[in-house]
Protein backbone atom coordinates (compact mmCIF):
# COMPACT_ATOMS: atom_id res chain seq x y z
CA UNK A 1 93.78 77.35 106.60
CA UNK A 2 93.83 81.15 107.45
CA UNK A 3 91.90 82.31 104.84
CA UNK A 4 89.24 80.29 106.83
CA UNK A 5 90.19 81.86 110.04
CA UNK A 6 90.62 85.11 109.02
CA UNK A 7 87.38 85.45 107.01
CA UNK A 8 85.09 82.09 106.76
CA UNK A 9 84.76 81.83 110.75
CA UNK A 10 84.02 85.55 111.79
CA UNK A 11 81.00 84.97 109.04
CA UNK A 12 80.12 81.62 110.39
CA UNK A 13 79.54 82.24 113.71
CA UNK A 14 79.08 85.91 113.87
CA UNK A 15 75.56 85.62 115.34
CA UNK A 16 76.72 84.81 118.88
CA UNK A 17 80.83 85.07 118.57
CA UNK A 18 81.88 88.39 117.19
CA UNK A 19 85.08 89.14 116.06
CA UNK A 20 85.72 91.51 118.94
CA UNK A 21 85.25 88.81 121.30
CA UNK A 22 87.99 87.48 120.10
CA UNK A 23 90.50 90.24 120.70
CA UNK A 24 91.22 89.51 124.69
CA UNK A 25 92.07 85.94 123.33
CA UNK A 26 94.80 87.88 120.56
CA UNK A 27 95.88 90.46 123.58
CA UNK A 28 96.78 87.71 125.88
CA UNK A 29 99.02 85.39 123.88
CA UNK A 30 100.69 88.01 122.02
CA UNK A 31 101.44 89.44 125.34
CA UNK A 32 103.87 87.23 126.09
CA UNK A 33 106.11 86.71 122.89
CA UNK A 34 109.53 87.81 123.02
CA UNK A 35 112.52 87.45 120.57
CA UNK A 36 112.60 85.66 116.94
CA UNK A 37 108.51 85.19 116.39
CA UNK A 38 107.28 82.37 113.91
CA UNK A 39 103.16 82.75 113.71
CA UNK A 40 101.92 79.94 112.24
CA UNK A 41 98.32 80.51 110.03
CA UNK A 42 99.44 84.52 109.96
CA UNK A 43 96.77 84.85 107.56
CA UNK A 44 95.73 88.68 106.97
CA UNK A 45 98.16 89.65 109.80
CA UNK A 46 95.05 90.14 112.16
CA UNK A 47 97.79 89.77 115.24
CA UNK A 48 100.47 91.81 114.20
CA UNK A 49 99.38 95.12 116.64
CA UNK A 50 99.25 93.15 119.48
CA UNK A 51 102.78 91.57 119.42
CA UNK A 52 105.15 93.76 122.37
CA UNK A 53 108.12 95.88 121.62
CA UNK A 54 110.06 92.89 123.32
CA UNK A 55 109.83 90.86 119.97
CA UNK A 56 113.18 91.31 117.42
CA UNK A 57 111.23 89.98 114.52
CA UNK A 58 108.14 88.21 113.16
CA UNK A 59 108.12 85.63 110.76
CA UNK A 60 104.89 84.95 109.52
CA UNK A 61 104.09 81.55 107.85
CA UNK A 62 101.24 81.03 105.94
CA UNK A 63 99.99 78.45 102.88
CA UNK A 64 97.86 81.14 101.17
CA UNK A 65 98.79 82.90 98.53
CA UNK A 66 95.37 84.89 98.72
CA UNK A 67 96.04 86.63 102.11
CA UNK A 68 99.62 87.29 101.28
CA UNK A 69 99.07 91.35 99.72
CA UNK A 70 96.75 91.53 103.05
CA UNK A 71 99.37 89.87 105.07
CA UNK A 72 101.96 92.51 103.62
CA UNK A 73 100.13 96.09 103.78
CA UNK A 74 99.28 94.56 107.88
CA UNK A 75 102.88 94.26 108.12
CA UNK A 76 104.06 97.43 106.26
CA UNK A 77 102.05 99.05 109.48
CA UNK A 78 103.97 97.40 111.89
CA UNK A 79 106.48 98.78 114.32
CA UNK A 80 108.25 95.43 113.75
CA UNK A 81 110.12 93.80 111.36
CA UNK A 82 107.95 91.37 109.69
CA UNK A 83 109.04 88.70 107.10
CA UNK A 84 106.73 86.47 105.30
CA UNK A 85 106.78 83.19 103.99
CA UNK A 86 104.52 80.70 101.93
CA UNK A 87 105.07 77.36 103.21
CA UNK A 88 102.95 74.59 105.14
CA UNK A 89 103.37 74.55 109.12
CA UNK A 90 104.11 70.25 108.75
CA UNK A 91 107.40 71.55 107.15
CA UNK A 92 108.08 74.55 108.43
CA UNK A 93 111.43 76.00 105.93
CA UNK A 94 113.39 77.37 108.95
CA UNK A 95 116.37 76.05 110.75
CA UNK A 96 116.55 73.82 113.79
CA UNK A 97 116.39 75.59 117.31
CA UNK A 98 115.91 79.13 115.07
CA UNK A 99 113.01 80.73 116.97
CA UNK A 100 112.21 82.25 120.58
CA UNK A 101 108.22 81.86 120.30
CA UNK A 102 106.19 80.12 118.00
CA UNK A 103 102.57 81.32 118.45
CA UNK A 104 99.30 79.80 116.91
CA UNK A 105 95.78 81.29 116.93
CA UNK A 106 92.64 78.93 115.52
CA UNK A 107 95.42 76.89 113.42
CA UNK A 108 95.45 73.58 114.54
CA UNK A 109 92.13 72.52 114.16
CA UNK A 110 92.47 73.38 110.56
CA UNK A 111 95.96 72.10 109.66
CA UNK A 112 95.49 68.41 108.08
CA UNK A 113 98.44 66.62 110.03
CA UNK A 114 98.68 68.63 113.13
CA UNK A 115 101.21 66.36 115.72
CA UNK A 116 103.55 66.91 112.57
CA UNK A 117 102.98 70.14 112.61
CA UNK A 118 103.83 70.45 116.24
CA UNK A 119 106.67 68.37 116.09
CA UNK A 120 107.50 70.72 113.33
CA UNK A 121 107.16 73.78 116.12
CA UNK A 122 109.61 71.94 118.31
CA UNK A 123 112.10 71.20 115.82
CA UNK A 124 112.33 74.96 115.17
CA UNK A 125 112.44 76.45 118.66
CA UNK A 126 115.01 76.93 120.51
CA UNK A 127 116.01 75.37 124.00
CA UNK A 128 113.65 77.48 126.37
CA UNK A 129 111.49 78.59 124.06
CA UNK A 130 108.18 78.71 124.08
CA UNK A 131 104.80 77.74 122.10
CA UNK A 132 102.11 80.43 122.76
CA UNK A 133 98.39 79.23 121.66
CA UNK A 134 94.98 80.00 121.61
CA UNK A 135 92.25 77.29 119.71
CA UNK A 136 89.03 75.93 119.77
CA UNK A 137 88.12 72.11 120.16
CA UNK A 138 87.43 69.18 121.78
CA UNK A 139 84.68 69.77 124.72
CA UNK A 140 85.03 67.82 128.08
CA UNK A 141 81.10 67.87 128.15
CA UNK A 142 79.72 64.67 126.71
CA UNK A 143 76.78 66.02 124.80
CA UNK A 144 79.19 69.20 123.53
CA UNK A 145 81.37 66.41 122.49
CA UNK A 146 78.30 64.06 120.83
CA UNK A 147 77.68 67.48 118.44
CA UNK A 148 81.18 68.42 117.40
CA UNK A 149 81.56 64.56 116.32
CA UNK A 150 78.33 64.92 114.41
CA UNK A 151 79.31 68.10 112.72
CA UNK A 152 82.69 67.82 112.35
CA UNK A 153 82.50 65.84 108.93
CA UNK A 154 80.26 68.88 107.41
CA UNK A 155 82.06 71.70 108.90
CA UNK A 156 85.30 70.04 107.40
CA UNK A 157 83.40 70.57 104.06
CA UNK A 158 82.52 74.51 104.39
CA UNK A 159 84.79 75.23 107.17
CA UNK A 160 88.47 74.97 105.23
CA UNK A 161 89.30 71.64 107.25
CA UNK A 162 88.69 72.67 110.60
CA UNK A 163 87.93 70.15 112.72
CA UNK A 164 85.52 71.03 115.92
CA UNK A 165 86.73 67.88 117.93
CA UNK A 166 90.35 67.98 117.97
CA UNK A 167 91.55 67.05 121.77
CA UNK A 168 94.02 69.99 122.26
CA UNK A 169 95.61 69.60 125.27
CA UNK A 170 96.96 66.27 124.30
CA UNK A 171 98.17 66.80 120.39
CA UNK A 172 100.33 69.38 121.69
CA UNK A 173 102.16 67.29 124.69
CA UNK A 174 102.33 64.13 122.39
CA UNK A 175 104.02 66.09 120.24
CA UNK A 176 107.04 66.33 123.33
CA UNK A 177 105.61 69.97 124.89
CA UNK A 178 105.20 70.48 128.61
CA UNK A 179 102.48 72.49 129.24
CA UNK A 180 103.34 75.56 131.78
CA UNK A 181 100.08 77.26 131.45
CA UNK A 182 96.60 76.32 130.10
CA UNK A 183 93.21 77.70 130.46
CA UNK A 184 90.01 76.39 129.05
CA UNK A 185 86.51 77.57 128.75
CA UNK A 186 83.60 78.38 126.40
CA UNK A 187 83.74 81.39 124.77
CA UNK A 188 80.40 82.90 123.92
CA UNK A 189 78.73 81.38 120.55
CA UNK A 190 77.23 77.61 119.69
CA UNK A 191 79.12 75.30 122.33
CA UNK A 192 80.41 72.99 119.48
CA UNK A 193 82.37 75.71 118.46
CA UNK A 194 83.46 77.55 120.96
CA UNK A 195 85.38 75.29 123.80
CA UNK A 196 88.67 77.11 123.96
CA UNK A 197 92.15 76.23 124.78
CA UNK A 198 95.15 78.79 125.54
CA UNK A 199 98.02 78.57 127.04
CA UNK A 200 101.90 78.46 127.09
CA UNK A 201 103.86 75.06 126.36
CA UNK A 202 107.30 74.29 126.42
CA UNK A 203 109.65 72.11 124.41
């Protein structure tokens, strides 16, 4: 799942969606998290600067062991305290209503039973908390749409899972979240892969 993020997209689509362009996306969510953090997907830690002094803690939660000596030295750098943890986000080992912010970047597309996974999310946080997200998927334009159904099956295949049509905006409130915020919008690169979703939900 992150490994994918963290390494196998940048190279993907680097010819029109650079890494950098993806920082204002990182900036913005992490902007608002506050208290006991869970990031799902933490992968190499690629968000850990950007997280406020208003955060107590970060618990990062990731299924790959092969990020997890990248995950660390990112988190040895951080102003924070930062706990990791191996584990899959459709079973996510902490306790009910234990976190303040849960906060996903390019994760859901990629995790294989997502609703679970958010349902997961809302198990965990606590009453007011909050879900803080940025992904990809799911165009409103019909021919974006007609090519991220075409390619989904082989980007699947090379892509670690990720799925280019997964309808956002509706996984996460059928999975019991009100959204507060949400903004969507192409970020620049190949259409099919670059209809973005970000926003704040709540429990």
């Amino acid at each position: 799942m992150s490994f994918y993020h963290d390494h196998v997209l940048p190279h993907l689509i680097n010819m029109s969606m650079r890494n950098g362009d993806l920082l204002p996306y990182r900036q913005r969510v992490m902007s608002d998290a506050e208290g006991r953090v869970l990031e799902i997907g933490i992968g190499s830690g690629l968000n850990l600067p950007f997280y406020p002094a208003r955060v107590s803690e970060i618990i990062g939660l990731d299924p790959s062991v092969q990020l997890a000596a990248m995950a660390r030295q990112a988190a040895e750098r951080s102003s924070l305290p930062v706990s990791l943890v191996e584990g899959s986000a459709e079973a996510i080992p902490l306790d009910d209503a234990s976190v303040d912010t849960v906060v996903t970047t390019w994760t859901l597309c990629s995790v294989p039973a997502a609703g679970i996974a958010l349902q997961e999310v809302r198990r965990v946080l606590k009453p007011g908390g909050q879900l803080l997200f940025v992904e990809h998927g799911l165009s409103p334009d019909a021919g974006v749409r007609g090519w991220q159904n075409r390619l989904t099956p082989i980007w699947k295949r090379i892509g670690g899972g990720c799925h280019l049509n997964r309808a956002i905006r509706p996984l996460i409130e059928n999975a019991g979240f009100r959204l507060d915020r949400i903004e969507t919008g192409y970020a620049r690169g190949p259409r099919p892969m670059a209809f973005m979703y970000e926003g704040r939900a709540l429990p």
